[in-house]
Protein backbone atom coordinates (compact mmCIF):
# COMPACT_ATOMS: atom_id res chain seq x y z
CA UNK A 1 78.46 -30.58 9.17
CA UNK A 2 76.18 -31.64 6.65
CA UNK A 3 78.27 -34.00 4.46
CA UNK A 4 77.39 -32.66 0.35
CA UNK A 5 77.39 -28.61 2.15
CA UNK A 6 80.86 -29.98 3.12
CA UNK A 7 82.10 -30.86 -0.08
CA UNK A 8 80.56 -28.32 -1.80
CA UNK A 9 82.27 -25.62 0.15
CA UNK A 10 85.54 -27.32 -0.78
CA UNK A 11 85.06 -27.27 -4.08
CA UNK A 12 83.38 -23.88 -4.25
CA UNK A 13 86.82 -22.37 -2.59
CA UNK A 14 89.24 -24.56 -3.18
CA UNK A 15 90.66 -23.91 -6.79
CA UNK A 16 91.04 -26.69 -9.13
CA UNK A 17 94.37 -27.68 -11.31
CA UNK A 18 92.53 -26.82 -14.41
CA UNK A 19 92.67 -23.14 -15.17
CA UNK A 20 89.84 -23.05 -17.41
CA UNK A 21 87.25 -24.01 -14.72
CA UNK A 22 88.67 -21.49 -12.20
CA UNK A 23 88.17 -18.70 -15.08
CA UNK A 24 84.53 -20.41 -15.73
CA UNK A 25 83.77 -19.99 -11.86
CA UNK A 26 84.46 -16.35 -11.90
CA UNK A 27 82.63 -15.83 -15.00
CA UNK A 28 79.86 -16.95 -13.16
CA UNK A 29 80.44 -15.23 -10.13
CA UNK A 30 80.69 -11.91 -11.90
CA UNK A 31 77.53 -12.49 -14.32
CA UNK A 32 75.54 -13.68 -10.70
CA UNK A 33 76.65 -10.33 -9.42
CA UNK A 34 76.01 -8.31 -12.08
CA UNK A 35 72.40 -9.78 -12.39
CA UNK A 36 71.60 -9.04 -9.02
CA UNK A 37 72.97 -5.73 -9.11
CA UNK A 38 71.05 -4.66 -12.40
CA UNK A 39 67.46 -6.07 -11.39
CA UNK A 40 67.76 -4.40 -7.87
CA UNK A 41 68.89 -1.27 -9.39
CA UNK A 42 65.80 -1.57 -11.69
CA UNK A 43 63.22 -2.22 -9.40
CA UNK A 44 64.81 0.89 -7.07
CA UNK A 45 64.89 2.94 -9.81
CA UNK A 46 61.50 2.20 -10.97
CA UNK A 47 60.17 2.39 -7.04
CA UNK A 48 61.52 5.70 -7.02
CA UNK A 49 59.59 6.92 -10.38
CA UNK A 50 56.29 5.52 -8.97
CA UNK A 51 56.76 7.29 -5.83
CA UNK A 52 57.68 10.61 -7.65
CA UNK A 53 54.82 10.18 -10.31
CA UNK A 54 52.27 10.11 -7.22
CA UNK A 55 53.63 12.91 -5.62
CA UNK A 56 52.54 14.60 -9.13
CA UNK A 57 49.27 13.32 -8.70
CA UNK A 58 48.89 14.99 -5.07
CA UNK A 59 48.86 18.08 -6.69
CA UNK A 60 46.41 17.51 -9.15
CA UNK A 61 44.30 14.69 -7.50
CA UNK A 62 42.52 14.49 -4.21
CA UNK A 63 42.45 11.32 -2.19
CA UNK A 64 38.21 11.09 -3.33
CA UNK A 65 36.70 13.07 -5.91
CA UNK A 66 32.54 12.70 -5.75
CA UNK A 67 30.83 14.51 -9.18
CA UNK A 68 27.09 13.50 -9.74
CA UNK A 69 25.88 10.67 -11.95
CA UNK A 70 23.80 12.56 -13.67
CA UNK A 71 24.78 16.03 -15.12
CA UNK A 72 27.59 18.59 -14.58
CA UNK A 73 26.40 19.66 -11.09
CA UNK A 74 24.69 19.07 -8.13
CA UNK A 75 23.33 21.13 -5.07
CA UNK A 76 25.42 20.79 -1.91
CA UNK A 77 23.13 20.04 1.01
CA UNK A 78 22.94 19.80 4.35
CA UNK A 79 22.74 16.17 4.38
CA UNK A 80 25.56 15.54 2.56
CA UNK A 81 27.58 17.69 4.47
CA UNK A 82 26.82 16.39 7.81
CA UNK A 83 27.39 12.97 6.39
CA UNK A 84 30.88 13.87 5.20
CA UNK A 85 31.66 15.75 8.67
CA UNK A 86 30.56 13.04 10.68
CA UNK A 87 32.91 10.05 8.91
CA UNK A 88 36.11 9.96 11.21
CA UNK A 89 38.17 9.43 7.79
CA UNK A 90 37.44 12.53 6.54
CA UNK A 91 40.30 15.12 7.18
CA UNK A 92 39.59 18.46 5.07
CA UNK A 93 36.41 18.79 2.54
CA UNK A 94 36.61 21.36 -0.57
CA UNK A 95 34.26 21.93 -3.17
CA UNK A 96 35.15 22.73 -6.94
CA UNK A 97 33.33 24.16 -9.85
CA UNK A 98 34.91 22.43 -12.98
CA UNK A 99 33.63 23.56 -16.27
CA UNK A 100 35.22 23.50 -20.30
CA UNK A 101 35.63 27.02 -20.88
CA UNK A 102 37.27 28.88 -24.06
CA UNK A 103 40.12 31.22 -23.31
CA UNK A 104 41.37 34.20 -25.27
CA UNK A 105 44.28 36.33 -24.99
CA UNK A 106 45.22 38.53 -27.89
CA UNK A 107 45.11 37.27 -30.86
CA UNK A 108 45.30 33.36 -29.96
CA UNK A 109 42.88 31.21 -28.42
CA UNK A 110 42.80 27.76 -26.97
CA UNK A 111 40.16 25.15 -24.91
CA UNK A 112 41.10 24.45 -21.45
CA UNK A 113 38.96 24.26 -18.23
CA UNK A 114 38.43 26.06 -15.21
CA UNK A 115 38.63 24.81 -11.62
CA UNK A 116 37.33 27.46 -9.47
CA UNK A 117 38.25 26.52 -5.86
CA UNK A 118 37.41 27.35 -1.99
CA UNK A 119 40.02 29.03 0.09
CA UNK A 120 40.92 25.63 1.60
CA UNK A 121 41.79 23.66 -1.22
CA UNK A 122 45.46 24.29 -0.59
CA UNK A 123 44.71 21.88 1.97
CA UNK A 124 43.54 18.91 -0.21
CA UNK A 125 46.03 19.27 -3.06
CA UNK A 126 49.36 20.59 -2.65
CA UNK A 127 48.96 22.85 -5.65
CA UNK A 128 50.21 26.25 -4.19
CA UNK A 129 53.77 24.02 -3.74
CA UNK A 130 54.31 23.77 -7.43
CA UNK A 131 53.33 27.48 -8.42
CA UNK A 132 56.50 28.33 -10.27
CA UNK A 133 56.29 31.97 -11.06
CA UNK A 134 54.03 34.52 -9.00
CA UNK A 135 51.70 33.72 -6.38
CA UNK A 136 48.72 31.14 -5.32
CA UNK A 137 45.09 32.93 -5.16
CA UNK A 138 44.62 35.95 -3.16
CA UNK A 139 41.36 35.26 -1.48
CA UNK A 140 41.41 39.04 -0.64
CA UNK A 141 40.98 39.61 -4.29
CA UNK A 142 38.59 38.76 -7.48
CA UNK A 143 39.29 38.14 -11.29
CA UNK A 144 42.22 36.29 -10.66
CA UNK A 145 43.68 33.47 -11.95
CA UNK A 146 46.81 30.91 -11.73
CA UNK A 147 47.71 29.08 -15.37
CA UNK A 148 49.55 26.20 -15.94
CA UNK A 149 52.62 26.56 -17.79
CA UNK A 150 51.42 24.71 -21.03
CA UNK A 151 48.90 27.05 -21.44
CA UNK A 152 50.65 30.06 -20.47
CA UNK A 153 53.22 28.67 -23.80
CA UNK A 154 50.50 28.03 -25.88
CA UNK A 155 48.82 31.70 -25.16
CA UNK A 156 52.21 33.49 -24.49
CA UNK A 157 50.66 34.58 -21.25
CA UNK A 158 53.01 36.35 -18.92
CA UNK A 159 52.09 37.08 -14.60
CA UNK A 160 50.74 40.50 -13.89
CA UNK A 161 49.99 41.72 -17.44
CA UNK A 162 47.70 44.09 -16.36
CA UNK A 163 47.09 45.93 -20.11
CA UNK A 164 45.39 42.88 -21.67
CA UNK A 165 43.64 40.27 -19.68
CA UNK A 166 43.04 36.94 -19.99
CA UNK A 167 39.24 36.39 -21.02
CA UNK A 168 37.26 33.53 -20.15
CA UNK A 169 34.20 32.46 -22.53
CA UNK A 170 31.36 30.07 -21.78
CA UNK A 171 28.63 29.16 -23.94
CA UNK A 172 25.66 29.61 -21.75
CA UNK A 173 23.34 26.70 -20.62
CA UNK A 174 19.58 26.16 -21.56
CA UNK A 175 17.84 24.27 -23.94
CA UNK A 176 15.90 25.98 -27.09
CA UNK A 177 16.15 29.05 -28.90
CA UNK A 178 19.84 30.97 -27.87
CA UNK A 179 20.41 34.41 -29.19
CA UNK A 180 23.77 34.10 -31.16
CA UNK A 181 24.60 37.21 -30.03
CA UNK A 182 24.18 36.82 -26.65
CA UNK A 183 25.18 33.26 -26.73
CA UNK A 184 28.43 33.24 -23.90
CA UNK A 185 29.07 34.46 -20.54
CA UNK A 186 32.35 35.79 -20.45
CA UNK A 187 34.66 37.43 -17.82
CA UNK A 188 38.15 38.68 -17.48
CA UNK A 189 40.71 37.73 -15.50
CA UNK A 190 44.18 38.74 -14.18
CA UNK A 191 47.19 35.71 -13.90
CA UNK A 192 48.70 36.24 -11.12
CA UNK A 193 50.78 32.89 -10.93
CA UNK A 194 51.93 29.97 -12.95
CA UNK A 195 51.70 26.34 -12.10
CA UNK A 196 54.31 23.20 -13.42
CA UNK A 197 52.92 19.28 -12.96
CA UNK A 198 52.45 16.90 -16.05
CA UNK A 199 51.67 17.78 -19.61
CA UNK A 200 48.60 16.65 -19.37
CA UNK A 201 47.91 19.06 -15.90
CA UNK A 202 50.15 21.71 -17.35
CA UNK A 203 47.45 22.09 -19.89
CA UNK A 204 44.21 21.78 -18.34
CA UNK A 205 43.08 23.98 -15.61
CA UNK A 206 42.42 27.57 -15.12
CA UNK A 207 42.46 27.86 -11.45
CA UNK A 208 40.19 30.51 -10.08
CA UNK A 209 37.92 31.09 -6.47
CA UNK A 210 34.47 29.61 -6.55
CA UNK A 211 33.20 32.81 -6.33
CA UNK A 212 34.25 33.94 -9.54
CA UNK A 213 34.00 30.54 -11.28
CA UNK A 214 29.58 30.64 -9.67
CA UNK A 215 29.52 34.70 -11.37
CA UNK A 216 31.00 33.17 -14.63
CA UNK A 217 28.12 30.42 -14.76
CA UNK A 218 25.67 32.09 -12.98
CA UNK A 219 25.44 29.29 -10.83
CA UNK A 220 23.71 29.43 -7.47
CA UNK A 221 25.41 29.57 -3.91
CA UNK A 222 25.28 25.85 -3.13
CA UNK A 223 25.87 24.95 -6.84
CA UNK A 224 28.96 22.74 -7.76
CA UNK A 225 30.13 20.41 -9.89
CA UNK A 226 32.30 18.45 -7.37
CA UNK A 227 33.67 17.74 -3.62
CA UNK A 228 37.64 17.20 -2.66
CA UNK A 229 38.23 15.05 0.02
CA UNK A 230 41.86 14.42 1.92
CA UNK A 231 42.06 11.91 4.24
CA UNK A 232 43.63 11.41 7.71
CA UNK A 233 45.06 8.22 5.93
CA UNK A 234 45.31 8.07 2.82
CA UNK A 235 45.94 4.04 2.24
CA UNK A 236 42.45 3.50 3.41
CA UNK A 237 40.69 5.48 0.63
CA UNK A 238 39.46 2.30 -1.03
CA UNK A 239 37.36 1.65 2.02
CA UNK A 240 36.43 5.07 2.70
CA UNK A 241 35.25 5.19 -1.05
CA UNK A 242 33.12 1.93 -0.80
CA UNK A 243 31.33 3.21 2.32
CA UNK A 244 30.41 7.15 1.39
CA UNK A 245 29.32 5.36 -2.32
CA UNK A 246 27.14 3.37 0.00
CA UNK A 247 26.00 5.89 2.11
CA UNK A 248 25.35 8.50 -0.66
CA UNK A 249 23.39 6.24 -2.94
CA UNK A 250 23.47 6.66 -7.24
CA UNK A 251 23.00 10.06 -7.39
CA UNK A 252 26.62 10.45 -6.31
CA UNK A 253 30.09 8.76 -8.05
CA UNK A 254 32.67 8.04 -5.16
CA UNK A 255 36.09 7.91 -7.05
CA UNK A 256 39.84 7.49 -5.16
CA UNK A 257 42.76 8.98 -6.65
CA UNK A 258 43.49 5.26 -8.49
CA UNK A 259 40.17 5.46 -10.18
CA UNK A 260 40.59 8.45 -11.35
CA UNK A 261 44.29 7.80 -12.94
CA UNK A 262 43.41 4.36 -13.40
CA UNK A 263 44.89 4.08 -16.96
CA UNK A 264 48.06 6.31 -15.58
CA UNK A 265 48.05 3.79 -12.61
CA UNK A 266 47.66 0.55 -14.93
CA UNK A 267 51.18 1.94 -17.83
CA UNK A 268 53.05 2.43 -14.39
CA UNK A 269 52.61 -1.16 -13.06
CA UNK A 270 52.39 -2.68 -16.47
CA UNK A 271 56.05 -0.83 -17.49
CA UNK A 272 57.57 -1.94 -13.45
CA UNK A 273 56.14 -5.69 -14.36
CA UNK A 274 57.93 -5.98 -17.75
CA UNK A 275 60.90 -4.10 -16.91
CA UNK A 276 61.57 -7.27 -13.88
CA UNK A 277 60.56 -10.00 -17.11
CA UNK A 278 63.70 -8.62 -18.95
CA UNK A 279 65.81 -8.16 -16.22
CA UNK A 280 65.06 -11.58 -15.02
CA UNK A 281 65.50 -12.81 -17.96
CA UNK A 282 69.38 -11.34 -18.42
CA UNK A 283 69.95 -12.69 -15.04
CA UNK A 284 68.91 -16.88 -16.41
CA UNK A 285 70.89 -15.81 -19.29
CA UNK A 286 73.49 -15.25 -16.30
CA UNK A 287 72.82 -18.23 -15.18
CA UNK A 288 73.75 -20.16 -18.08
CA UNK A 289 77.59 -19.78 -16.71
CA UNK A 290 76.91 -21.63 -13.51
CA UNK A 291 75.64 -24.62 -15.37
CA UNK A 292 78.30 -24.60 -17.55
CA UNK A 293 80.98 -23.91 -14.40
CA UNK A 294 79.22 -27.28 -12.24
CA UNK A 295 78.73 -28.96 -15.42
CA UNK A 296 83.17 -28.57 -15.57
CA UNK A 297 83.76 -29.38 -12.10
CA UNK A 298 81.45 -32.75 -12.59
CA UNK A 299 83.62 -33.66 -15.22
CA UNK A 300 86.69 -32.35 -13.41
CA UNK A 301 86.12 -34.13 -10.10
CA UNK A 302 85.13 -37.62 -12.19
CA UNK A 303 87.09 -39.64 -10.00
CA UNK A 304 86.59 -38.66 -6.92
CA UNK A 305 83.41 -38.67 -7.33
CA UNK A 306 83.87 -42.43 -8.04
CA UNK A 307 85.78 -42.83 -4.84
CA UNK A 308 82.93 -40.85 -3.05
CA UNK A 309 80.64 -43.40 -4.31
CA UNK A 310 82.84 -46.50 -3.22
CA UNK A 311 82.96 -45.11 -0.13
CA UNK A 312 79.25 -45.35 0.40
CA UNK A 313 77.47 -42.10 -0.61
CA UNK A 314 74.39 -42.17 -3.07
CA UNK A 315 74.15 -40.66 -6.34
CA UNK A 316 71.42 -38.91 -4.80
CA UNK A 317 74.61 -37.27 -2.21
CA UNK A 318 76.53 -36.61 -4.53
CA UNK A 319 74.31 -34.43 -6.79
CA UNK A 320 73.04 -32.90 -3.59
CA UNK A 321 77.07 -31.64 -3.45
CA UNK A 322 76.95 -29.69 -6.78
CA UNK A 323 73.39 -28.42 -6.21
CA UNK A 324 74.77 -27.07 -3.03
CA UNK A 325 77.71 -25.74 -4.82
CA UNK A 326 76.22 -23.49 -7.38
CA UNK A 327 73.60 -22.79 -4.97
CA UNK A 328 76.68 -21.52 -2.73
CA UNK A 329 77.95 -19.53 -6.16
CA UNK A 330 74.64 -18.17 -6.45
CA UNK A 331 74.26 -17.09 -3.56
CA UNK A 332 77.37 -15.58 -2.51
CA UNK A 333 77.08 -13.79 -5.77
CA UNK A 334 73.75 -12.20 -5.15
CA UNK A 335 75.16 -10.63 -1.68
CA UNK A 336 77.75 -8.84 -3.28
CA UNK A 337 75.52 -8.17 -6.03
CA UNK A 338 72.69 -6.71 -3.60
CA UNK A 339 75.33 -5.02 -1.17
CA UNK A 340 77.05 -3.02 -4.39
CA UNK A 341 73.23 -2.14 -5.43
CA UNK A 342 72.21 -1.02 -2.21
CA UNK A 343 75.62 1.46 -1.85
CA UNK A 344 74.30 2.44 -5.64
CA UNK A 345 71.14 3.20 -4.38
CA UNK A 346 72.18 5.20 -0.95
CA UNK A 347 74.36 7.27 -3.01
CA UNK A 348 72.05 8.62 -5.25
CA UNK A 349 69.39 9.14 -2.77
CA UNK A 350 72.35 11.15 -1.23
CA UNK A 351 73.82 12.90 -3.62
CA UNK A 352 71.94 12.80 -6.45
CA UNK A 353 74.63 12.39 -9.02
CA UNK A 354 72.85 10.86 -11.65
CA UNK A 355 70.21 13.34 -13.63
CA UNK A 356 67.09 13.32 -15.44
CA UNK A 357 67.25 17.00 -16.34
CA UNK A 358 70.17 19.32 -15.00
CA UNK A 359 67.87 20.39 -11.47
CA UNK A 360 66.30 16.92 -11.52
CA UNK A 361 68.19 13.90 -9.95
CA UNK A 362 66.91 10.40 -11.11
CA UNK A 363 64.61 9.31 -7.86
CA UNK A 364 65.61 6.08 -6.47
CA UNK A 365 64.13 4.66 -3.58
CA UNK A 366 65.14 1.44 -1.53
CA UNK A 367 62.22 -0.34 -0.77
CA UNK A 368 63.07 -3.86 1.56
CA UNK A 369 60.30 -5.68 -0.73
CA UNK A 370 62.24 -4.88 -3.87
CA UNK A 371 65.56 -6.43 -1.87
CA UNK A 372 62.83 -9.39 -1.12
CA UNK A 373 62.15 -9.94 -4.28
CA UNK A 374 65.77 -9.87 -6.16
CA UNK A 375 66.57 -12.86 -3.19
CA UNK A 376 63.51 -14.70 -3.81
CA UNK A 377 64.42 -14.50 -7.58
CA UNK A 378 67.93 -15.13 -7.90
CA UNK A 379 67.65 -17.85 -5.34
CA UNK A 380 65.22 -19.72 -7.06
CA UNK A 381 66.58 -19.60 -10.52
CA UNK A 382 69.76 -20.12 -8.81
CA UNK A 383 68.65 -23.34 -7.23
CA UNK A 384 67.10 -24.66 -10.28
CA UNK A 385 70.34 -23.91 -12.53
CA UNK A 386 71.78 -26.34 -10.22
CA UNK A 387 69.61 -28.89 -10.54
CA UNK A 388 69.62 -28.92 -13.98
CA UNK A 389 73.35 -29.34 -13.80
CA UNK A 390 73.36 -31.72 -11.32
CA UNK A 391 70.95 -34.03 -13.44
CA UNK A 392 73.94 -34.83 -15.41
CA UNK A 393 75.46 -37.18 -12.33
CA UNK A 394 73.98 -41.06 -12.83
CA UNK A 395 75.34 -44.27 -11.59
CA UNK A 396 76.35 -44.97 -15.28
CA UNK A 397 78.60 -41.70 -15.64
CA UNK A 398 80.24 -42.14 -11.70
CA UNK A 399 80.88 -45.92 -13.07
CA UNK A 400 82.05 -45.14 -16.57
């Protein structure tokens, strides 16, 4: 066996006459352990809250969104939808009509927009999952509509209120002269279901068929303002993106699901990134105990160091021997620490004990990079607490 691996397994298990540095030890152990456990449970935690705030965004995003790149809307021709059939990527096309539209019910009012949709768009978003009162569109029947749940609050809107009807109001398009009295389309429309998602979703769309969104803007049968896409695999819409932008030229804007939340994308990194700063930065805090435990066992083991020495080993050896030993500390710590976080982790995936809300468990998810990274992290820092403590062993103190 490696001679300093030797010795510093003695020392590391063996315990030592004076009290205090045993206590020390475990101090360190336990902080080492603690550490661990804390960042991993972080980084889990926060895995499993990335994961869940995507799944949002399948219900309100598709994998690529193309709009024109100049104006509201754009004619849907043949070309383009060969071109989309004919890329292997491609699993399901839908095409919206988005539009800002003013909505009235009673006596209150409120600006939201309308997403009228094909009968396959359950298909690119999994919006019909998260309707949480009544029922998805009928495509057997017209002037229909599904809410989301802030604006069904903000309007007081119930599901099947068939005495007073929702009414939807658009100013109508043209340039010049507009008769103020005949300024708006306007139609009325039955909810038949609410939706739930984020705030932001909760309080944007009116969903309602294509058909009925073309009558309310007198828009012509190939008219829209955008196409859906889902993909066969969704990790390659990047490339799938860059291509169809290619292939589609400027008068089309290819977007992927990141583009389109890129800010939402950009505060959920950002907050995972500065959440493993802190931790890591408890965990050298942590740290601080093993230099202080080898730093005690250096001065502890003075004189047999010196007999070491006489006996032919370098200084070099010997600080190779406490490296090694909080290395060993550091280690064995962040095992216990990982196995503990890992049984954490398991359990609530399992059980669900811990809540957000009382129906909502806190999502954790155990991801092997996140276990990749805790090791990489602890065993560096580990490593270089050691060598800082180490540094303390010269020829002059072993000689002193």
């Amino acid at each position: 066996m490696n001679f300093p691996v030797y010795i510093a397994k003695r020392y590391l298990f063996t315990k030592t006459g004076n009290n205090a540095i045993n206590i020390i030890t475990i101090i360190a152990s336990f902080g080492v352990i603690v550490g661990t456990l804390a960042l991993f449970i972080i980084l889990s935690g926060f895995s499993g809250l990335r994961t869940f705030s995507y799944s949002m965004l399948d219900v309100s995003d598709p994998d690529i969104k193309i709009t024109s790149s100049k104006g509201k809307n754009f004619f849907y021709t043949n070309e383009v939808h060969q071109l989309l059939e004919g890329t292997p990527s491609v699993k399901v096309i839908s095409r919206v009509i988005e539009e800002r539209v003013f909505l009235s019910y009673n006596d209150k009012n409120e600006i939201a927009y309308i997403k009228g949709v094909e009968n396959n768009y359950t298909s690119i978003s999994k919006i019909d999952s998260v309707v949480s009162l009544g029922n998805w569109l009928d495509k057997a029947l017209s002037n229909i509509a599904v809410v989301g749940n802030g604006i069904s609050n903000k309007l007081s809107l119930g599901v099947l209120n068939f005495g007073t009807p929702l009414s939807i109001v658009v100013p109508k398009s043209g340039v010049g002269f507009i008769n103020p009295q005949n300024a708006f389309y306007k139609m009325n429309f039955q909810i038949v279901g609410l939706y739930s998602g984020t705030e932001e979703f909760e309080n944007k769309f009116v969903f309602i068929s294509s058909d009925d969104a073309r009558k309310l803007l007198k828009y012509d049968e190939h008219q829209f303002t955008g196409i859906e896409i889902k993909l066969k695999d969704s990790s390659k819409a990047s490339e799938v993106s860059e291509k169809l932008q290619e292939q589609l030229g400027n008068t089309f804007k290819v977007q992927t699901k990141e583009q389109l939340n890129e800010v939402f994308y950009k505060v959920i990194n950002t907050e995972n990134f500065v959440s493993y700063l802190i931790f890591t930065l408890i965990v050298i805090i942590a740290l601080f105990n093993v230099i202080g435990a080898i730093i005690m066992m250096i001065i502890d083991k003075k004189s047999n160091l010196k007999t070491v020495y006489s006996l032919g080993a370098t200084v070099e050896d010997i600080k190779r021997i406490f490296v090694m030993q909080g290395f060993l500390l550091t280690f064995i710590g962040m095992l216990i620490g990982l196995s503990l976080g890992t049984i954490l982790v398991y359990f609530q995936i399992y059980t669900g004990s811990f809540k957000i809300t009382q129906n909502l468990a806190y999502p954790v998810e155990f991801k092997f990079h996140n276990l990749l990274t805790v090791v990489v992290t602890i065993t560096v820092l580990g490593y270089l607490a050691s060598k800082i403590a180490s540094s303390r062993i010269s020829k002059e103190f072993i000689e002193r």
